[in-house]
Protein backbone atom coordinates (compact mmCIF):
# COMPACT_ATOMS: atom_id res chain seq x y z
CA UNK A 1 176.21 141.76 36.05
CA UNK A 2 176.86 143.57 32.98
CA UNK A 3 172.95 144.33 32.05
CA UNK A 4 171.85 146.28 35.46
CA UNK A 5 175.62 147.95 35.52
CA UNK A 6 174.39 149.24 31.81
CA UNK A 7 170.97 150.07 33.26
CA UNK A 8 172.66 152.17 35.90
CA UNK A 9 174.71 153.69 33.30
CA UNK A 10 171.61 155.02 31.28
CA UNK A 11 170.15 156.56 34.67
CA UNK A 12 173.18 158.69 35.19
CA UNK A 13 173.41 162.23 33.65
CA UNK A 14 177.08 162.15 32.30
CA UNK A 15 178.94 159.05 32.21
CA UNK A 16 182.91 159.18 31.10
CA UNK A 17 183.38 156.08 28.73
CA UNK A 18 186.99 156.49 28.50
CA UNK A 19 190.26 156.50 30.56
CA UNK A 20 192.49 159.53 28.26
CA UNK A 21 192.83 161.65 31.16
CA UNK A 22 195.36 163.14 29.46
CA UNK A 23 192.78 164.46 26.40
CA UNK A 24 190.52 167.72 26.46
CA UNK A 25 186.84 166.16 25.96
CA UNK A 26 185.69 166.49 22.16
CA UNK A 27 182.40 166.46 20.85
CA UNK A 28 180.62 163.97 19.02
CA UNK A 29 179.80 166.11 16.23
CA UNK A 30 183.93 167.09 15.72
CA UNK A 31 184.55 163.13 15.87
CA UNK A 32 181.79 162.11 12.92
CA UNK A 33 183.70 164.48 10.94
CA UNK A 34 187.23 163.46 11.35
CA UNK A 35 189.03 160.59 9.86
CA UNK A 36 190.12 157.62 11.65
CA UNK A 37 191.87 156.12 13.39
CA UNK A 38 192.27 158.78 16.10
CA UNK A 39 191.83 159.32 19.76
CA UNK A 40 189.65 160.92 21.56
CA UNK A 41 188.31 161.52 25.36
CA UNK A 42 184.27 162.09 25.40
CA UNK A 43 181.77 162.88 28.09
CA UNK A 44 178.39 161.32 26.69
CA UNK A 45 175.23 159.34 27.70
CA UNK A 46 174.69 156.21 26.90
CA UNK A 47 170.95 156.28 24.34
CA UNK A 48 170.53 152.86 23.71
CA UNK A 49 172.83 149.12 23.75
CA UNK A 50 172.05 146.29 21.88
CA UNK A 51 171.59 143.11 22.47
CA UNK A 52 169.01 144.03 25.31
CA UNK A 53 169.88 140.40 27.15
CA UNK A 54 173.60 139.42 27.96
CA UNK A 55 173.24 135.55 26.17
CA UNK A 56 172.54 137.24 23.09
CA UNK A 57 175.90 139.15 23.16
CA UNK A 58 177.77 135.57 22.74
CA UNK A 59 177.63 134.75 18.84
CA UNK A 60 180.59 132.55 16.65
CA UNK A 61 182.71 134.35 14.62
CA UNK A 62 185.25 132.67 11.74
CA UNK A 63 188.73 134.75 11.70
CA UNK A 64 189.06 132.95 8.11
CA UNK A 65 185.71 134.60 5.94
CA UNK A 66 184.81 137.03 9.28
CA UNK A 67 181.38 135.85 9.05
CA UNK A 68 179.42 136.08 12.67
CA UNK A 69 176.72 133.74 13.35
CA UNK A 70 174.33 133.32 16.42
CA UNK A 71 175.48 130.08 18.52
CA UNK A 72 172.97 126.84 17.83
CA UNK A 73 170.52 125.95 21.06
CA UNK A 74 170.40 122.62 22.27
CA UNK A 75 166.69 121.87 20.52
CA UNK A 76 168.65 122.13 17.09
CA UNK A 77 171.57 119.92 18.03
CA UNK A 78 169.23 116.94 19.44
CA UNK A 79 167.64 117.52 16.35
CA UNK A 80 170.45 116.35 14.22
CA UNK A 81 171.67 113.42 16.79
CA UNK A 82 167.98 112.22 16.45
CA UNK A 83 167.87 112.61 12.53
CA UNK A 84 171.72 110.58 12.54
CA UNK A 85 170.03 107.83 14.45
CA UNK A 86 167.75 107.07 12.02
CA UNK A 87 170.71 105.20 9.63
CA UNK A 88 172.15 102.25 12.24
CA UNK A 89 175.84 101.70 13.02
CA UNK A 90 177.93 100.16 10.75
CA UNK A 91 179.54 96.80 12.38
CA UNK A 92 182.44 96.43 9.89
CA UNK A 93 183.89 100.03 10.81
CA UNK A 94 183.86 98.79 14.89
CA UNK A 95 186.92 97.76 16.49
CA UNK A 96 190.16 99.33 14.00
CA UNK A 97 193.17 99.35 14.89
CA UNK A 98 192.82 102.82 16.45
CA UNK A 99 189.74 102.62 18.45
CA UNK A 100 187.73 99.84 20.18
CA UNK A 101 183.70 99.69 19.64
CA UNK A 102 181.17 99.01 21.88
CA UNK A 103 177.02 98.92 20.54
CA UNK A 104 173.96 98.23 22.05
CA UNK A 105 170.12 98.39 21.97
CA UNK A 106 168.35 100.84 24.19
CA UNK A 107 165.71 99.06 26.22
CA UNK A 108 162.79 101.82 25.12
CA UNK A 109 160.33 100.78 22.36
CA UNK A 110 162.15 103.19 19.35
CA UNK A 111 165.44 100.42 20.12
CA UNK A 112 167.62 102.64 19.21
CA UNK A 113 170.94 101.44 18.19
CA UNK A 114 174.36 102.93 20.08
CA UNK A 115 178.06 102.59 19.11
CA UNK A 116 180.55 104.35 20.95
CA UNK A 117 184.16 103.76 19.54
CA UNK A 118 186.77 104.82 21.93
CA UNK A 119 190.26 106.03 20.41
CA UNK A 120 192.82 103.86 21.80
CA UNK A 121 196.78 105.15 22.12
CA UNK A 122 199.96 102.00 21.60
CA UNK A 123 196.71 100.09 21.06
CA UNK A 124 195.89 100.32 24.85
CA UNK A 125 192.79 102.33 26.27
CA UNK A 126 193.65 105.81 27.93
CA UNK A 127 191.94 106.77 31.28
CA UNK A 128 188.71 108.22 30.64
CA UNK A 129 189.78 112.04 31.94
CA UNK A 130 192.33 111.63 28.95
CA UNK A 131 189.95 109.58 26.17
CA UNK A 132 188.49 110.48 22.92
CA UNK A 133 184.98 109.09 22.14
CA UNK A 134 182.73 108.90 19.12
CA UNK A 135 179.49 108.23 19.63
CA UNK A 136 176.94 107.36 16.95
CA UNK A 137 172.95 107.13 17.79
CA UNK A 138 173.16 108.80 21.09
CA UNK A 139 170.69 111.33 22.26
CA UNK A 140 171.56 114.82 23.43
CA UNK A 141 171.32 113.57 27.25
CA UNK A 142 173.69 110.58 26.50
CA UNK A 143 176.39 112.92 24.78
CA UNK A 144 176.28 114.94 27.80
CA UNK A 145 176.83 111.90 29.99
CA UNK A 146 179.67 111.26 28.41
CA UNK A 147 181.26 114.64 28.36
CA UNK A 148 181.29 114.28 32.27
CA UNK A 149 183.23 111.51 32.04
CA UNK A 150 185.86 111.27 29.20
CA UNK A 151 187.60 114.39 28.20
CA UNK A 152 186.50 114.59 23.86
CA UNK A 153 183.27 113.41 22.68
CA UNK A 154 182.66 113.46 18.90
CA UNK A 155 179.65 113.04 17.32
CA UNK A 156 179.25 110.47 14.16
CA UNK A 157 177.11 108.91 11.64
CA UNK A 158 178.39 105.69 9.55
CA UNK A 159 179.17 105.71 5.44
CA UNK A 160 180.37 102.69 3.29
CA UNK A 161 183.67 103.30 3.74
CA UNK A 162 184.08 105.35 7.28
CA UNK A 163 182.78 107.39 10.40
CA UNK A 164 181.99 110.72 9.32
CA UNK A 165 181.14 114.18 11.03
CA UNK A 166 177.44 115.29 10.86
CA UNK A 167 176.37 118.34 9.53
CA UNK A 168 178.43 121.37 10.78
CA UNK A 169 175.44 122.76 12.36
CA UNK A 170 176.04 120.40 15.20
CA UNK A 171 179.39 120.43 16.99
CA UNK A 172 182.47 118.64 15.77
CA UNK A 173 183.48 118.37 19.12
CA UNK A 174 182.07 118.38 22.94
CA UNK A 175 184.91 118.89 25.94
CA UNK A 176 183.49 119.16 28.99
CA UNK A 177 180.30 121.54 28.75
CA UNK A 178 181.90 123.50 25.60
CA UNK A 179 180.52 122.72 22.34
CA UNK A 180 182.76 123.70 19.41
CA UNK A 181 181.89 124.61 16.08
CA UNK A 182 183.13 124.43 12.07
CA UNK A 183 182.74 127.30 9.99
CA UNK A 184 180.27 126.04 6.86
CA UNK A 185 181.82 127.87 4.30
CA UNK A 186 185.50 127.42 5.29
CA UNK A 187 185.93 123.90 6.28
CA UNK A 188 186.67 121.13 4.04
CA UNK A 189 185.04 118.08 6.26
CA UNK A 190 187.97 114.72 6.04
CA UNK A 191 187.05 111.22 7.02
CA UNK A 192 187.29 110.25 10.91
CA UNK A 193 190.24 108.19 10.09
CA UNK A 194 192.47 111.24 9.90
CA UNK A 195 192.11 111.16 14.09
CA UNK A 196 194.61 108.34 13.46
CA UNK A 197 197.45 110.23 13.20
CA UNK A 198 196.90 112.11 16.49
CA UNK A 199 196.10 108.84 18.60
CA UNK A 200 199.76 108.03 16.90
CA UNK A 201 201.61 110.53 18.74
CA UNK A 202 203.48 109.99 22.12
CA UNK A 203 201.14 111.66 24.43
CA UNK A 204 198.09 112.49 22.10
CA UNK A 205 196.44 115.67 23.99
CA UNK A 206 193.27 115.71 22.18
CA UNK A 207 193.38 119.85 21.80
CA UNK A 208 190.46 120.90 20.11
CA UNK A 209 192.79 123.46 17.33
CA UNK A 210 194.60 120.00 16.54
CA UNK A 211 191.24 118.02 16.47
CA UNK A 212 189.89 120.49 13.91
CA UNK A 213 192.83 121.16 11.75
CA UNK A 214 193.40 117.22 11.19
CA UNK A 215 189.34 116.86 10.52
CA UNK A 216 189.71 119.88 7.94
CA UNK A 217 187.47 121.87 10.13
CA UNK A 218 187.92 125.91 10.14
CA UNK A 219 187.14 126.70 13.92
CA UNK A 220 184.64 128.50 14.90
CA UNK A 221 185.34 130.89 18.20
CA UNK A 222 183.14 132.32 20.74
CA UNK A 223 182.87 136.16 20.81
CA UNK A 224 181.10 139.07 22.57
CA UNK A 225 180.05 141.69 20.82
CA UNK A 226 177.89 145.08 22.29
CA UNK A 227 176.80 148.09 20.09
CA UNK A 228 176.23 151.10 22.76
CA UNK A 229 174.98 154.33 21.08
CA UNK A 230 176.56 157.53 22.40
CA UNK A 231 175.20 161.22 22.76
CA UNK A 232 176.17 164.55 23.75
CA UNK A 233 173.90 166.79 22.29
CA UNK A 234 176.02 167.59 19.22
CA UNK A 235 175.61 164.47 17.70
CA UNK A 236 175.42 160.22 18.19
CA UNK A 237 177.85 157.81 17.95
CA UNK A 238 177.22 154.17 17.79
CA UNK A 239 180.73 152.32 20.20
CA UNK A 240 180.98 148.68 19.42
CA UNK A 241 182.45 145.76 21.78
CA UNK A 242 184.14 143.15 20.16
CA UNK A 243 186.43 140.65 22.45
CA UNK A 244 187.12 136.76 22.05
């Protein structure tokens, strides 16, 4: 793994970090006082890297404001699900023309209430690998479930008037065991009827761009980012690693 391939890379006395075989080796010292962008081949050892673990490297990043943000644990998103399931599901938003609802009571003492609304296509059901689902009232194990099963799970709470997302700390969307984000500051939140249009189109693919871009979501996407700080006795260099 990447950590103990770093940690061998401290122990050794002179590590090449780059592949111009073609360049004479410059020192650090010439390349702080240059202008950029240039290129340069350097023999250095590697001080220090940051983050010290490898999850840490992962944060979300929004191409849209370039703002970088560290990626929510699971404690905070069960957090939200269990503050949404506080307000019960709406009956007269089940059953639309565009989805078919389902509720029930859970059998523990809270008796929680459950609505799951599955998005149908030519007002027929898809098969499950192909379905979207929103689910309102669930708990962080029961979305899970349901990402095993059905291919889009969205998380919602009821209004008046419509479904809605919840607060863009918690995922707009869950495929499979990826959770995908909104950007805060750049997305402009529409009602859960604009899903409409996609269930309206010949073979609705559920991709989670179009998901977001019809729910006035900015995405969020998942990058890896590494500072390494360089020396070679002339001067230090701090290298960063940025990569979707």
């Amino acid at each position: 793994d990447l950590e103990s391939h770093l940690q061998r890379c401290q122990q050794l006395s002179v590590t090449v970090l780059t592949d111009h075989q073609d360049f004479n080796n410059t020192e650090l010292k010439t390349i702080l006082n240059s202008t950029a962008p240039q290129q340069y081949r350097i023999r250095a050892k590697l001080r220090t890297y940051k983050p010290q673990k490898l999850y840490q490297s992962i944060k979300l990043h929004c191409s849209k404001c370039n703002s970088l943000q560290e990626v929510p644990n699971g404690d905070d998103f069960d957090l939200i699900l269990q503050g949404s399931a506080v307000t019960a599901p709406n009956p007269e938003l089940h059953n639309t023309s565009w989805y078919d609802s389902v509720m029930w009571t859970t059998q523990d003492e809270k008796q929680r209430k459950i609505a799951i609304h599955f998005v149908k296509h030519d007002e027929m059901l898809q098969q499950p690998e192909d379905t979207l689902l929103m689910i309102e009232g669930g708990t962080l194990k029961e979305v899970w479930k349901l990402t095993k099963r059905f291919k889009c799970v969205i998380p919602v709470r009821s209004t008046e008037n419509d479904l809605e997302l919840l607060d863009l700390s918690a995922p707009f969307l869950l495929q499979g065991n990826i959770k995908y984000y909104g950007c805060k500051q750049c997305s402009t939140p529409r009602p859960i009827k604009s899903l409409s249009s996609i269930a309206a189109e010949q073979r609705p693919s559920w991709e989670p761009t179009e998901i977001a871009q019809v729910l006035g979501i900015e995405p969020l996407q998942y990058v890896f980012i590494m500072k390494f700080t360089l020396v070679d006795g002339t001067g230090a260099l701090n290298a960063y690693l940025f990569d979707y």
